[in-house]
Each structure stands twice: as C-alpha cells, then as structure tokens.
C-alpha atoms as a PDB file:
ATOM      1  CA  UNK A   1      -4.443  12.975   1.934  1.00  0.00           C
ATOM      2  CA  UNK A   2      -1.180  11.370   3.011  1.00  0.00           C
ATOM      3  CA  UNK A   3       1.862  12.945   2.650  1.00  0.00           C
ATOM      4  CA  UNK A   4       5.195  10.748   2.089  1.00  0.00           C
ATOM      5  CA  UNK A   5       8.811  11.856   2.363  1.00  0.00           C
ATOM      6  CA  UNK A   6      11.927   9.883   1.794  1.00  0.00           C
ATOM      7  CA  UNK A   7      15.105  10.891   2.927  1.00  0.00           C
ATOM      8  CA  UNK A   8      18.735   9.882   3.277  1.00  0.00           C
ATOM      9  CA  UNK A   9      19.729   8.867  -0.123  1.00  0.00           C
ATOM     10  CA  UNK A  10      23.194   9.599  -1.869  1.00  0.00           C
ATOM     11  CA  UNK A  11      26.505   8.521  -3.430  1.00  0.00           C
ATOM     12  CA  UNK A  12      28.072   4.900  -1.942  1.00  0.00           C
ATOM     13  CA  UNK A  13      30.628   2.492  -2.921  1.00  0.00           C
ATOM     14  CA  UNK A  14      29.683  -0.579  -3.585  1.00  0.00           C
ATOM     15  CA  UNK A  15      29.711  -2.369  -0.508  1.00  0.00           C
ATOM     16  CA  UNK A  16      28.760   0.309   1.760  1.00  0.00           C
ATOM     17  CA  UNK A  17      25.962   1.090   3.234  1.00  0.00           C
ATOM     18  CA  UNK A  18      22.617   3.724   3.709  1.00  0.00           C
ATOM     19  CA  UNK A  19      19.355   4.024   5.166  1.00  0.00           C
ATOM     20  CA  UNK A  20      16.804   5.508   4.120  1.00  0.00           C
ATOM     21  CA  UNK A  21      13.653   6.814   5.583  1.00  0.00           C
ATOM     22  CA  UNK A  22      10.170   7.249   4.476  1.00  0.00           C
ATOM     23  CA  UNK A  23       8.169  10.037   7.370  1.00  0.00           C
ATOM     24  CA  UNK A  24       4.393  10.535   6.571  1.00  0.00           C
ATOM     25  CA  UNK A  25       1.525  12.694   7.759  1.00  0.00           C
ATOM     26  CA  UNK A  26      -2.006  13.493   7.094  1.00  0.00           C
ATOM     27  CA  UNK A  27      -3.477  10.072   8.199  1.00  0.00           C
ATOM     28  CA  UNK A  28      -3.567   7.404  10.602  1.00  0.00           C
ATOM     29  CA  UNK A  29       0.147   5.962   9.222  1.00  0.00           C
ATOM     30  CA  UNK A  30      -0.237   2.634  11.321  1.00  0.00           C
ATOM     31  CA  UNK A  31      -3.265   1.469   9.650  1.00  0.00           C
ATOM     32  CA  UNK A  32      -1.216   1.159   6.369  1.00  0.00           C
ATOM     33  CA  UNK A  33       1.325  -0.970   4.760  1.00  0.00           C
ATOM     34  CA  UNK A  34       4.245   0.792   3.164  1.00  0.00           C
ATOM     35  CA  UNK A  35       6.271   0.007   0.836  1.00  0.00           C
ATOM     36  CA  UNK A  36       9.523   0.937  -1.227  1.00  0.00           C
ATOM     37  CA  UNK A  37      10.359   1.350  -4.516  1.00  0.00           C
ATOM     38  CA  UNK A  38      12.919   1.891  -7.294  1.00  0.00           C
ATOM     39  CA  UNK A  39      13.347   3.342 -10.666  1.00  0.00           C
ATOM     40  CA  UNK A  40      16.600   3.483 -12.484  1.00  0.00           C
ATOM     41  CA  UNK A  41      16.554   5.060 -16.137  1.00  0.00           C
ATOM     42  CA  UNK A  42      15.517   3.872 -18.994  1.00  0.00           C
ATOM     43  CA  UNK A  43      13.227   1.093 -16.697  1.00  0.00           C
ATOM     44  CA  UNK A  44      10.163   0.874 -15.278  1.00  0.00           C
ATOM     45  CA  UNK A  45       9.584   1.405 -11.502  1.00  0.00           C
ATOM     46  CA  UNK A  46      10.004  -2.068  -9.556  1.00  0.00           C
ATOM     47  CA  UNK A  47       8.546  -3.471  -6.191  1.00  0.00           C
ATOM     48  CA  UNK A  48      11.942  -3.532  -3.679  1.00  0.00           C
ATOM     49  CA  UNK A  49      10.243  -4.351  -0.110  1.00  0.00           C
ATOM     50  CA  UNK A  50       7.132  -3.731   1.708  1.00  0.00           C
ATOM     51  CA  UNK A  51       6.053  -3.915   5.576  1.00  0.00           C
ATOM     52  CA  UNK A  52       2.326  -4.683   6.801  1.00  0.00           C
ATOM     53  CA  UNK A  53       0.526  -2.341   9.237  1.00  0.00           C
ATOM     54  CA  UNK A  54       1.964  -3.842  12.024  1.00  0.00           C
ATOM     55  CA  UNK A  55       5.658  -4.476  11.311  1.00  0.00           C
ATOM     56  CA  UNK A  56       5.373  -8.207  11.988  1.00  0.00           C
ATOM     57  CA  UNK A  57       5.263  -9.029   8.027  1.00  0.00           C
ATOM     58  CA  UNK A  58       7.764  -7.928   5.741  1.00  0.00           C
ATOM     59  CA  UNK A  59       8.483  -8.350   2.255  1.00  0.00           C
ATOM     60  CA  UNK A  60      11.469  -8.430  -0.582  1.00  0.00           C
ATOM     61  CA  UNK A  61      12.267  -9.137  -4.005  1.00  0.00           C
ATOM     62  CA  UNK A  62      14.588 -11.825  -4.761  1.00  0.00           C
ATOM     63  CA  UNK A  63      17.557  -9.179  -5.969  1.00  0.00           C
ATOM     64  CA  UNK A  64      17.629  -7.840  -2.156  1.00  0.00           C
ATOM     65  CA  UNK A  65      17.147 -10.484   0.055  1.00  0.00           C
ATOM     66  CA  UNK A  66      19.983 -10.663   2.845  1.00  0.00           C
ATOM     67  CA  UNK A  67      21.052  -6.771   2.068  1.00  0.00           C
ATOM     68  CA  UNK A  68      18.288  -4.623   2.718  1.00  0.00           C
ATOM     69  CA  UNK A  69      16.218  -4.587   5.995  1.00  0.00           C
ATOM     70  CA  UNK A  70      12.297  -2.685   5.726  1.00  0.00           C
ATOM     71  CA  UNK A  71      10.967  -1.438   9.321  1.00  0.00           C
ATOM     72  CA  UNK A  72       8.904   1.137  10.981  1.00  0.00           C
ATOM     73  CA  UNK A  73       8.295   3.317  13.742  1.00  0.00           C
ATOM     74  CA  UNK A  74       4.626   3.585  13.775  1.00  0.00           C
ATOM     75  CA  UNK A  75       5.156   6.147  16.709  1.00  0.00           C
ATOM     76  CA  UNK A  76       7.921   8.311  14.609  1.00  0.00           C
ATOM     77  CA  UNK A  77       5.286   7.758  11.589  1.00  0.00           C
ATOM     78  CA  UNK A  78       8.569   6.452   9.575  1.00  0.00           C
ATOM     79  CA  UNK A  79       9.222   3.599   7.543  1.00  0.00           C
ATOM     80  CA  UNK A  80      12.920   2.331   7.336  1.00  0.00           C
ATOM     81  CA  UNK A  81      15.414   0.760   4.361  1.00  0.00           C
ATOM     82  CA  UNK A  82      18.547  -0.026   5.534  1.00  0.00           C
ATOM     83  CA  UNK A  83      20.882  -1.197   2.499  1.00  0.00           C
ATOM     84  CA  UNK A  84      23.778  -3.015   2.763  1.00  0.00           C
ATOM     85  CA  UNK A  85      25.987  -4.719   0.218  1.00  0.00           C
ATOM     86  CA  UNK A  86      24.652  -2.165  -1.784  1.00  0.00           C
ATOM     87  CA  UNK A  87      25.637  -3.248  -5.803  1.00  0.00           C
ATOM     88  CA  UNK A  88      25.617  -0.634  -8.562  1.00  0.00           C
ATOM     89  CA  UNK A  89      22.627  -2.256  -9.562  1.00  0.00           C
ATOM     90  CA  UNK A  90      20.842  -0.492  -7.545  1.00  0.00           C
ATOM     91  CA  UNK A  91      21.373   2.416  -8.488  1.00  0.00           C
ATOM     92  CA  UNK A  92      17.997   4.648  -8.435  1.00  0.00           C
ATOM     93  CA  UNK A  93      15.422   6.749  -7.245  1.00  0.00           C
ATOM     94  CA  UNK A  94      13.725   5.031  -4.078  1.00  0.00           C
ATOM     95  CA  UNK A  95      10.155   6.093  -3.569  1.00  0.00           C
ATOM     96  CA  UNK A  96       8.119   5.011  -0.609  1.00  0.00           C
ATOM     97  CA  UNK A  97       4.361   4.574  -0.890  1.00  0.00           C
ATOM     98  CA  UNK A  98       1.463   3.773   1.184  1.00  0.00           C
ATOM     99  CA  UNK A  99      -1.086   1.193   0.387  1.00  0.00           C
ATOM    100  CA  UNK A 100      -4.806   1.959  -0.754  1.00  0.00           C
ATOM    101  CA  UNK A 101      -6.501   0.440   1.557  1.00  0.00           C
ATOM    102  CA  UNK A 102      -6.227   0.187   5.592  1.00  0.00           C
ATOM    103  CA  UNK A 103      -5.141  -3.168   6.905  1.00  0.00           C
ATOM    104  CA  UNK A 104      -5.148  -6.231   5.039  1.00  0.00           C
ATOM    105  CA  UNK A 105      -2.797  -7.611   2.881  1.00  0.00           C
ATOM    106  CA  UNK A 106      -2.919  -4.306  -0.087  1.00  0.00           C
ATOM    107  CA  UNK A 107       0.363  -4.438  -1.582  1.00  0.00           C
ATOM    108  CA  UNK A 108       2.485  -6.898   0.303  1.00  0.00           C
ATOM    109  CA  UNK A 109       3.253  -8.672  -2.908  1.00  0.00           C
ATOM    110  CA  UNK A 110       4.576  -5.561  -4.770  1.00  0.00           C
ATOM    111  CA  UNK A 111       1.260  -4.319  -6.841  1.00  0.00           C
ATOM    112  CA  UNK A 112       2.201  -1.186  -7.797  1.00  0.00           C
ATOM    113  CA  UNK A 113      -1.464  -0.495  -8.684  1.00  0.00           C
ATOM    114  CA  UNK A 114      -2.441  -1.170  -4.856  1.00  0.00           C
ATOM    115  CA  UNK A 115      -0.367   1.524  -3.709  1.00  0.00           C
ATOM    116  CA  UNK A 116      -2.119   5.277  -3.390  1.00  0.00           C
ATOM    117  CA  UNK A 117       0.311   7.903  -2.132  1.00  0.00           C
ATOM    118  CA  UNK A 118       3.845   8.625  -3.356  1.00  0.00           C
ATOM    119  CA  UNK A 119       6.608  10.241  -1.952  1.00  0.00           C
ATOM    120  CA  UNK A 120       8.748  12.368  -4.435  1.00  0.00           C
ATOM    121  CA  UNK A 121      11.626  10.036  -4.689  1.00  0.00           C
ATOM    122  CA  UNK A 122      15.298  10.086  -3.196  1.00  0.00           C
ATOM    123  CA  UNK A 123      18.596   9.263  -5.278  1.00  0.00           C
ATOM    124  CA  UNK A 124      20.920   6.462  -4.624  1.00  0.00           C
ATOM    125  CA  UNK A 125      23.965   6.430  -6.448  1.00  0.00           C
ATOM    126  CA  UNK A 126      26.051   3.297  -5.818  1.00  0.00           C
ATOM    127  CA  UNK A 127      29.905   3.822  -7.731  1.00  0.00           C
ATOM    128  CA  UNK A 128      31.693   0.193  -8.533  1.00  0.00           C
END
C-alpha cells in the first residue's frame, strides 16, 4: 500500500508563489503516474496536473496552464507543484494521488476514478 504526503501549503497573496510537494513510500514510486488535485468548498474535487512515470509527459487543466509547473524526483520519491501567479481561485486543499495501475497512460487525462492512493490533503489559501 502506497503512502502519499503533501506538504508545503499555506497563506499567499495573490501573485506570489508556493510549491508544494507530494513524498511517497510503500511501493516502487517510479512505476506510477502522479497526479494533483484540488477541492475548494462547496465543489467537487477537480483534476489540476498530472506527470507520467517517467517525467517526460506532463499534464494541466486549462485554468493553470503557464502558472503551475508538475515534476518529480523519482530518486527523492517526490512529486513537485510549483504555483505561480497564484489567483484566489485557487484557493483549496491540494491532494496528490498515484495512479492504479503501473505505467501506461492511467490518469494522465485527469480520471479521478483511475487514481488509487490519496494523500491527506494540504491547504492553500491565496488572499486578493
């Protein structure tokens, strides 16, 4: 059973900056793709960005394209989301997760259903 933390959320201005990390354990973390999430309240969790087992493929949605940055250390066992321009839209709890399945293309596209393991969630709080 994989285990997922996130780290390195908290309160920014609009226009600054964080990055947050994602470190795993309990399996063979390069085989997987990662991804990160949000939830603000009152909404359902969304797909923000995901990275493929190898780092060479990454993925956003539309909203944070050109601000946010996914990578990983596959030695550290840590995924990366640097935010910039951050908006107080997104405003949240970010949640990394790894993907069902070894290899392939399992949640590259932002299937939340593809996705197995959960970390617990870390706040960002972005003030306007």
């Amino acid at each position: 059973q994989v285990q997922l933390v996130e780290s390195g959320g908290g309160l920014v201005q609009a226009g600054g900056s964080l990055r947050l990390s994602c470190a795993t354990s309990g399996r063979t973390f390069s085989n997987y793709n990662v991804g990160w999430f949000r939830q603000a309240p009152g909404k359902e969790r969304e797909f923000v960005a995901a990275i493929n087992w190898t780092g060479a493929g990454v993925y956003y949605t539309d909203s944070v394209k050109g601000r946010f940055t996914i990578s990983r250390d596959n030695a550290k066992n840590t995924v990366y989301l640097q935010m910039s321009s951050l908006k107080s839209e997104d405003t949240a709890v970010y949640y990394c997760a790894t993907a069902r399945r070894a290899y392939g293309g399992y949640g590259l596209r932002g299937d939340v259903a593809q996705f197995g393991s959960w970390g617990q969630g870390t706040q960002v709080t972005v003030s306007s």
